[in-house]
C-alpha atoms as a PDB file:
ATOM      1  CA  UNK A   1       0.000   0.000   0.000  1.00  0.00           C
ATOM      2  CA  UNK A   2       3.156   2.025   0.924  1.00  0.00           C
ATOM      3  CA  UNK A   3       4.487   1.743  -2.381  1.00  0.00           C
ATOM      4  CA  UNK A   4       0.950   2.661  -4.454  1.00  0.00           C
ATOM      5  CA  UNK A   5       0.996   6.118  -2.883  1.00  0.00           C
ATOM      6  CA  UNK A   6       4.765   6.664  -4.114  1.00  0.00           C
ATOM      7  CA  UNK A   7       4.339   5.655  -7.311  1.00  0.00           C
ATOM      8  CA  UNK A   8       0.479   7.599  -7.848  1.00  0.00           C
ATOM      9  CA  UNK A   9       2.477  10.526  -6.067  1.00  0.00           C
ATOM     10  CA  UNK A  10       5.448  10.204  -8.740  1.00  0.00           C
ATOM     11  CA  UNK A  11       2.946   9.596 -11.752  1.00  0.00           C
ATOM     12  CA  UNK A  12       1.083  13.287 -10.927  1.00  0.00           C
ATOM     13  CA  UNK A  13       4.781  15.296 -10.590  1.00  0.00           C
ATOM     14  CA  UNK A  14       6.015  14.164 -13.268  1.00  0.00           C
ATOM     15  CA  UNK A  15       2.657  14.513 -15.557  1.00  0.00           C
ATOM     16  CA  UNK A  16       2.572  18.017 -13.752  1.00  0.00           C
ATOM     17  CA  UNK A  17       6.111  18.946 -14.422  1.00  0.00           C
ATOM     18  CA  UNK A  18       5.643  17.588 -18.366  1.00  0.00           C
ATOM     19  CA  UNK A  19       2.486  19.080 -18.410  1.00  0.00           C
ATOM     20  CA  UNK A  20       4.481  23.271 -17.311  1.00  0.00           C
ATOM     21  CA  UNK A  21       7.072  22.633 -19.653  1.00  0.00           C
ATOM     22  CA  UNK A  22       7.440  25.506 -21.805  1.00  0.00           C
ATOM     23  CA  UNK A  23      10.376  25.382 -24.545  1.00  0.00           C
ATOM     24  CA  UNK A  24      12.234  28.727 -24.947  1.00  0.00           C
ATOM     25  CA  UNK A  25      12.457  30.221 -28.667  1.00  0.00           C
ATOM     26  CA  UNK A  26      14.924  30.189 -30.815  1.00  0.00           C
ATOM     27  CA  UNK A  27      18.204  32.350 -29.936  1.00  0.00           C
ATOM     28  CA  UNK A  28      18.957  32.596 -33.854  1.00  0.00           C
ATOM     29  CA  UNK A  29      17.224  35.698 -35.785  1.00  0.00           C
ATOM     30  CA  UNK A  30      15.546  35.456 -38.330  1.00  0.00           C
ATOM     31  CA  UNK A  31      16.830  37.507 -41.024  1.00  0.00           C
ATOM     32  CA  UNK A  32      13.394  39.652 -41.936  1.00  0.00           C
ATOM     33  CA  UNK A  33      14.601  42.727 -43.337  1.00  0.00           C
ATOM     34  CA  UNK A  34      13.823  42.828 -47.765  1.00  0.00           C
ATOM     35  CA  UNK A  35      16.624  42.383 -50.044  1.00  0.00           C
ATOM     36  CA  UNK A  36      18.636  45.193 -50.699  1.00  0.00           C
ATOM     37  CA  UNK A  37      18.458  47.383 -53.579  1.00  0.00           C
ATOM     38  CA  UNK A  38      21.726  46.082 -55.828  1.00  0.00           C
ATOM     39  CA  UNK A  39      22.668  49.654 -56.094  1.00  0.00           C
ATOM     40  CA  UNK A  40      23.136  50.317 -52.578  1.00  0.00           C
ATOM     41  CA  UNK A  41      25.492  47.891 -51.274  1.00  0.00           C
ATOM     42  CA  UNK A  42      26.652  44.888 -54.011  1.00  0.00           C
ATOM     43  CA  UNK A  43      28.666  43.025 -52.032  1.00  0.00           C
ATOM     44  CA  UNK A  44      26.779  43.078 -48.861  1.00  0.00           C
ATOM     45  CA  UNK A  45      28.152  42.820 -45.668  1.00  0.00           C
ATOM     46  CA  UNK A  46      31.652  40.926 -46.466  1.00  0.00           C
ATOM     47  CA  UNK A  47      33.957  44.063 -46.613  1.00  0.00           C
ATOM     48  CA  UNK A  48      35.757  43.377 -50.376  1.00  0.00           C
ATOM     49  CA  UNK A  49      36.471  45.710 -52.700  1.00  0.00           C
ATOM     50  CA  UNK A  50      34.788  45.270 -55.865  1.00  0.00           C
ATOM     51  CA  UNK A  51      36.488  46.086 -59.038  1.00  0.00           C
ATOM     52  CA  UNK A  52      33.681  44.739 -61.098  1.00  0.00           C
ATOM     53  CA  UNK A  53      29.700  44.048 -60.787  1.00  0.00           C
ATOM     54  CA  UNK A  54      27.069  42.851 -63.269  1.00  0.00           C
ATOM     55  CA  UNK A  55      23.560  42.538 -62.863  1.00  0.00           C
ATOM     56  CA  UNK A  56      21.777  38.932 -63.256  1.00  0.00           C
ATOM     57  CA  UNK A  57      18.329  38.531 -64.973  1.00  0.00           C
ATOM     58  CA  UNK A  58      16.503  39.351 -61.398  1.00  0.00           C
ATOM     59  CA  UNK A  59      18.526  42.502 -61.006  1.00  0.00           C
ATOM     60  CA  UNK A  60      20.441  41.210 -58.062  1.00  0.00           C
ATOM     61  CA  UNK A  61      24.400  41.924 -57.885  1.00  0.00           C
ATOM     62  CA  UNK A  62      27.056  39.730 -58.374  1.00  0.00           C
ATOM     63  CA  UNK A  63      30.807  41.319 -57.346  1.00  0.00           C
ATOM     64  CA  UNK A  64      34.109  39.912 -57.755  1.00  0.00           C
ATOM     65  CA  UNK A  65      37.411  41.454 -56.006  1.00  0.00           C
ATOM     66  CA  UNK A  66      41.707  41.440 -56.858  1.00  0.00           C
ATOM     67  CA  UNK A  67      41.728  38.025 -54.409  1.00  0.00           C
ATOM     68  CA  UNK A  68      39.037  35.978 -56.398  1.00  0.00           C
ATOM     69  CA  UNK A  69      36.383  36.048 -53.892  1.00  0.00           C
ATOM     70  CA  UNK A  70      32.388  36.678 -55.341  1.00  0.00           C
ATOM     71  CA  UNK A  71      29.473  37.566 -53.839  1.00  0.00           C
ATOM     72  CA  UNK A  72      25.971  37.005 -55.641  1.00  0.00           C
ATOM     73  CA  UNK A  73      22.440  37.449 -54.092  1.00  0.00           C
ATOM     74  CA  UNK A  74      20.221  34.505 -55.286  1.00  0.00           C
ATOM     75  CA  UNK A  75      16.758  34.295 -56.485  1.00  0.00           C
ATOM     76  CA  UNK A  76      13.887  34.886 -53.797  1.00  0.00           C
ATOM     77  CA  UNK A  77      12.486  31.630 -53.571  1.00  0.00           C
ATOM     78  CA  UNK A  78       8.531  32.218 -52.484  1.00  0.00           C
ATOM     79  CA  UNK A  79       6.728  29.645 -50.470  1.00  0.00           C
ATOM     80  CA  UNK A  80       3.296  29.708 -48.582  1.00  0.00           C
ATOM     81  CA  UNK A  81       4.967  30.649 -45.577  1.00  0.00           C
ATOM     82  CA  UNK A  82       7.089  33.841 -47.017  1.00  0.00           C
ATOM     83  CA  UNK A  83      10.231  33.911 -49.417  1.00  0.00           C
ATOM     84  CA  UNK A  84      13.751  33.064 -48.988  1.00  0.00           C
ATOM     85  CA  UNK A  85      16.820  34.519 -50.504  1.00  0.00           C
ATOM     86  CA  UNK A  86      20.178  34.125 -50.109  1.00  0.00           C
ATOM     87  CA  UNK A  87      23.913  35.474 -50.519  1.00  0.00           C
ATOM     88  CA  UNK A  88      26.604  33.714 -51.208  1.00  0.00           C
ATOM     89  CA  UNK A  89      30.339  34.551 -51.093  1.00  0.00           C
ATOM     90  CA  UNK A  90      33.004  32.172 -53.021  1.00  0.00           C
ATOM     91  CA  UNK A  91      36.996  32.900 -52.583  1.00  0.00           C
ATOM     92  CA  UNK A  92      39.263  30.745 -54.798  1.00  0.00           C
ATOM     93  CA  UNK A  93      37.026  28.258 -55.675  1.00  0.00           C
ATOM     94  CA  UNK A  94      35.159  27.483 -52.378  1.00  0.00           C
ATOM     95  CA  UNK A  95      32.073  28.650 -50.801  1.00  0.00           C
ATOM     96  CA  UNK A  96      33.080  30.546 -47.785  1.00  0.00           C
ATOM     97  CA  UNK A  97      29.730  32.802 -46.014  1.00  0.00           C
ATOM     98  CA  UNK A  98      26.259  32.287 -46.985  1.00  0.00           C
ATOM     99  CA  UNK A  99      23.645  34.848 -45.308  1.00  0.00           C
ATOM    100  CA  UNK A 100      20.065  34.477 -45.155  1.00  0.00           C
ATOM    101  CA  UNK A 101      19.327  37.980 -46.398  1.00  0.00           C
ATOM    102  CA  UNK A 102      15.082  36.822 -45.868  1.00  0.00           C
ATOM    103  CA  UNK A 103      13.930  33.623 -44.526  1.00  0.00           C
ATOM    104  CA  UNK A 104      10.277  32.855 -43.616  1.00  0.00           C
ATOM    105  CA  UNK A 105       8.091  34.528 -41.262  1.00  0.00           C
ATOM    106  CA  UNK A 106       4.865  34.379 -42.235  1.00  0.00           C
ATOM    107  CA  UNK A 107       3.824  34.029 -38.765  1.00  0.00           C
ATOM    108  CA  UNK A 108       5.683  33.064 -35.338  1.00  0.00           C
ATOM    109  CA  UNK A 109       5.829  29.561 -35.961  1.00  0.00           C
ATOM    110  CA  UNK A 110       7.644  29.907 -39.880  1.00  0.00           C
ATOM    111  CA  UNK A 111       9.938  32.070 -38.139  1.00  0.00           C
ATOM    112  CA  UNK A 112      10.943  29.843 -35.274  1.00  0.00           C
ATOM    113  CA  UNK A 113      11.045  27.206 -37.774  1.00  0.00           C
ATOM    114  CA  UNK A 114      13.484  29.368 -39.880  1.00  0.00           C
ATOM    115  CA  UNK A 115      15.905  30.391 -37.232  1.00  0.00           C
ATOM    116  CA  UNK A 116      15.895  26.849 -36.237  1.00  0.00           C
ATOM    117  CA  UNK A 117      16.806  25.544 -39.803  1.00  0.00           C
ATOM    118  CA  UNK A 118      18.871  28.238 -41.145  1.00  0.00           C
ATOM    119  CA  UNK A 119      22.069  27.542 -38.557  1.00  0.00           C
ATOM    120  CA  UNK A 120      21.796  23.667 -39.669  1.00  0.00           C
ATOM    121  CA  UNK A 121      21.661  24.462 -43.772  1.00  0.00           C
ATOM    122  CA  UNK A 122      24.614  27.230 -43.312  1.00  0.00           C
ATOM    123  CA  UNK A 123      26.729  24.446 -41.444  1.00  0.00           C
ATOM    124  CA  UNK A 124      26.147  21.708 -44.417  1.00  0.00           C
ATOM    125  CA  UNK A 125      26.621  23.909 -46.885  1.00  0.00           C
ATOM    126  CA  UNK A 126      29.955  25.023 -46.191  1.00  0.00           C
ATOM    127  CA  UNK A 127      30.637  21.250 -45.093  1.00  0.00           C
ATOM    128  CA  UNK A 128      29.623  20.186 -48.514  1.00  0.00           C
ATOM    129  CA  UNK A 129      30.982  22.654 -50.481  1.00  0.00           C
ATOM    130  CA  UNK A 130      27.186  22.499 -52.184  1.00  0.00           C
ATOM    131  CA  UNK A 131      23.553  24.034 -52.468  1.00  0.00           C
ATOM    132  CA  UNK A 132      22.464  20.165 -52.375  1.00  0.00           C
ATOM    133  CA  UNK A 133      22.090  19.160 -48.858  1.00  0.00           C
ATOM    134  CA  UNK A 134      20.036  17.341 -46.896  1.00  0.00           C
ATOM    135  CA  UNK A 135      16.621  19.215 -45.947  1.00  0.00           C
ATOM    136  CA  UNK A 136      16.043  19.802 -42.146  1.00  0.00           C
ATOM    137  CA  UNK A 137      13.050  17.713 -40.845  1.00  0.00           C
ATOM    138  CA  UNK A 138      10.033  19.468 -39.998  1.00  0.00           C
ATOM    139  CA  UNK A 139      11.547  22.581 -42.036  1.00  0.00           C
ATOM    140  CA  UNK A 140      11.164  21.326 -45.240  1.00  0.00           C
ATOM    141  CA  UNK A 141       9.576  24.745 -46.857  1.00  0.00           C
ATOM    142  CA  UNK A 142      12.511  26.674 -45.445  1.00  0.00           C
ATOM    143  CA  UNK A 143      15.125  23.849 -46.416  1.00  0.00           C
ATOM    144  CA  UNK A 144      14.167  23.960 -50.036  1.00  0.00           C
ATOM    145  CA  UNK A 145      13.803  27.574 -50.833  1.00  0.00           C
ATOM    146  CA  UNK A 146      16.724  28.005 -49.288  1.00  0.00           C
ATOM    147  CA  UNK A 147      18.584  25.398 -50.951  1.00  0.00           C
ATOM    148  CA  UNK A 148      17.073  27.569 -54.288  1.00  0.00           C
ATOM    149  CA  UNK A 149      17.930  30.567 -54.143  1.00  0.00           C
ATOM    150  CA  UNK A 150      21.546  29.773 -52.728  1.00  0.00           C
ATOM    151  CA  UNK A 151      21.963  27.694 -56.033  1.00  0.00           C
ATOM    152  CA  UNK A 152      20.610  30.690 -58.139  1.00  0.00           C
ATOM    153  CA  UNK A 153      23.365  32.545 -56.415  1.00  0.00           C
ATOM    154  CA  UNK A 154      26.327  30.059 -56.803  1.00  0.00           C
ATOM    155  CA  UNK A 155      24.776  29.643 -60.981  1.00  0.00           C
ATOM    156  CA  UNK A 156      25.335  33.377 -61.491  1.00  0.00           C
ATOM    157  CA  UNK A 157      28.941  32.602 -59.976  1.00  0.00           C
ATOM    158  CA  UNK A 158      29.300  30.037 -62.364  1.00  0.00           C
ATOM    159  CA  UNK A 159      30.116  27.808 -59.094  1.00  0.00           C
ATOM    160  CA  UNK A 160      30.451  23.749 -59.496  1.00  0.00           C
ATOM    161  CA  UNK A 161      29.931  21.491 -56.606  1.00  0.00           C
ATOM    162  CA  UNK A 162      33.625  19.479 -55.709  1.00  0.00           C
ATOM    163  CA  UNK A 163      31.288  16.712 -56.303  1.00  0.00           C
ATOM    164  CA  UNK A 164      29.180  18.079 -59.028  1.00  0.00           C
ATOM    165  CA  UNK A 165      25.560  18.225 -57.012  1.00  0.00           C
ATOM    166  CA  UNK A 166      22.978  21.071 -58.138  1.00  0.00           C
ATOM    167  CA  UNK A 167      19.960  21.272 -55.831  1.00  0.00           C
ATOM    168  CA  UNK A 168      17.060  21.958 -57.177  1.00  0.00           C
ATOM    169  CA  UNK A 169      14.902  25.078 -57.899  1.00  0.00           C
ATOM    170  CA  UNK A 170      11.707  23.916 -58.667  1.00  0.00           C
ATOM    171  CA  UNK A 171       9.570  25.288 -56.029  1.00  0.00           C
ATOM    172  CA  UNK A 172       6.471  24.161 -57.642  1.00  0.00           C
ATOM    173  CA  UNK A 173       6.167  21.429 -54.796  1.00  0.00           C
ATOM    174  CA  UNK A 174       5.889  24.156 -52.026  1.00  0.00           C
ATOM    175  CA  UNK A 175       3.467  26.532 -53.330  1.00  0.00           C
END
């Protein structure tokens, strides 16, 4: 009888304690802020000099600089949730910073689902060297349109994958 009331008094603190658990959001932002005009600041945020810039066929701004490294601003890929767009800078043949310029945030949860993903797809992208990595469960809007416009960037770059992956951007699936 002893043991009954330990157990029935364990079952209700933990369902209780389950029960108040409240997870804490995201510490990454979400990048929310539109694109930049490609006439205000080409190379974004990474500090090289340009010495040259053309214009791809969605007006965004691809630099180069003396050392070899690019920058391009890829395609805004638009889901359901809100649009994602990336920029991508390449040095001597490798991809070296990609920044989520706009990630989705439709509401609260697409943009706790973006600052969750975004972290993940920047680490296996420079890991892979490619735009074609693995999608992020339970982010797969956010995964995909990210993984599209960050190819769009690395095409205007003229960019090839070490291992010659392309990821797709056919967003036809998410809309």
């Amino acid at each position: 009888m002893k043991r009954a009331r330990i157990v029935i008094s364990a079952t209700v603190a933990g369902t209780a304690a389950v029960l108040g658990f409240h997870a804490h959001p995201a510490a990454t932002p979400v990048a929310t802020a539109p694109p930049r005009a490609a006439a205000s600041t080409p190379s974004g945020s990474s500090g090289s000099t340009g010495t040259g810039a053309s214009t791809g066929s969605s007006g965004s701004a691809t630099t180069s600089s003396r050392s070899g490294t690019k920058n391009a601003l890829g395609d805004p890929m638009s889901t359901r949730y809100g649009a994602a767009q990336v920029r991508v800078t390449v040095s001597n043949g490798k991809i070296v910073k990609v920044e989520a310029v706009q990630l989705q945030n439709a509401d609260q949860k697409s943009a706790s689902i973006s600052s969750y993903a975004e972290p993940i797809l920047h680490q296996s992208v420079l890991a892979r060297q490619t735009a074609a990595v693995d999608a992020v469960s339970g982010a797969t809007y956010t995964s995909l349109s990210y993984e599209g416009s960050l190819q769009s960037a690395l095409d205007k770059l003229s960019f090839q994958a070490p291992d010659g992956s392309v990821a797709s951007s056919d967003m036809s699936q998410l809309q």
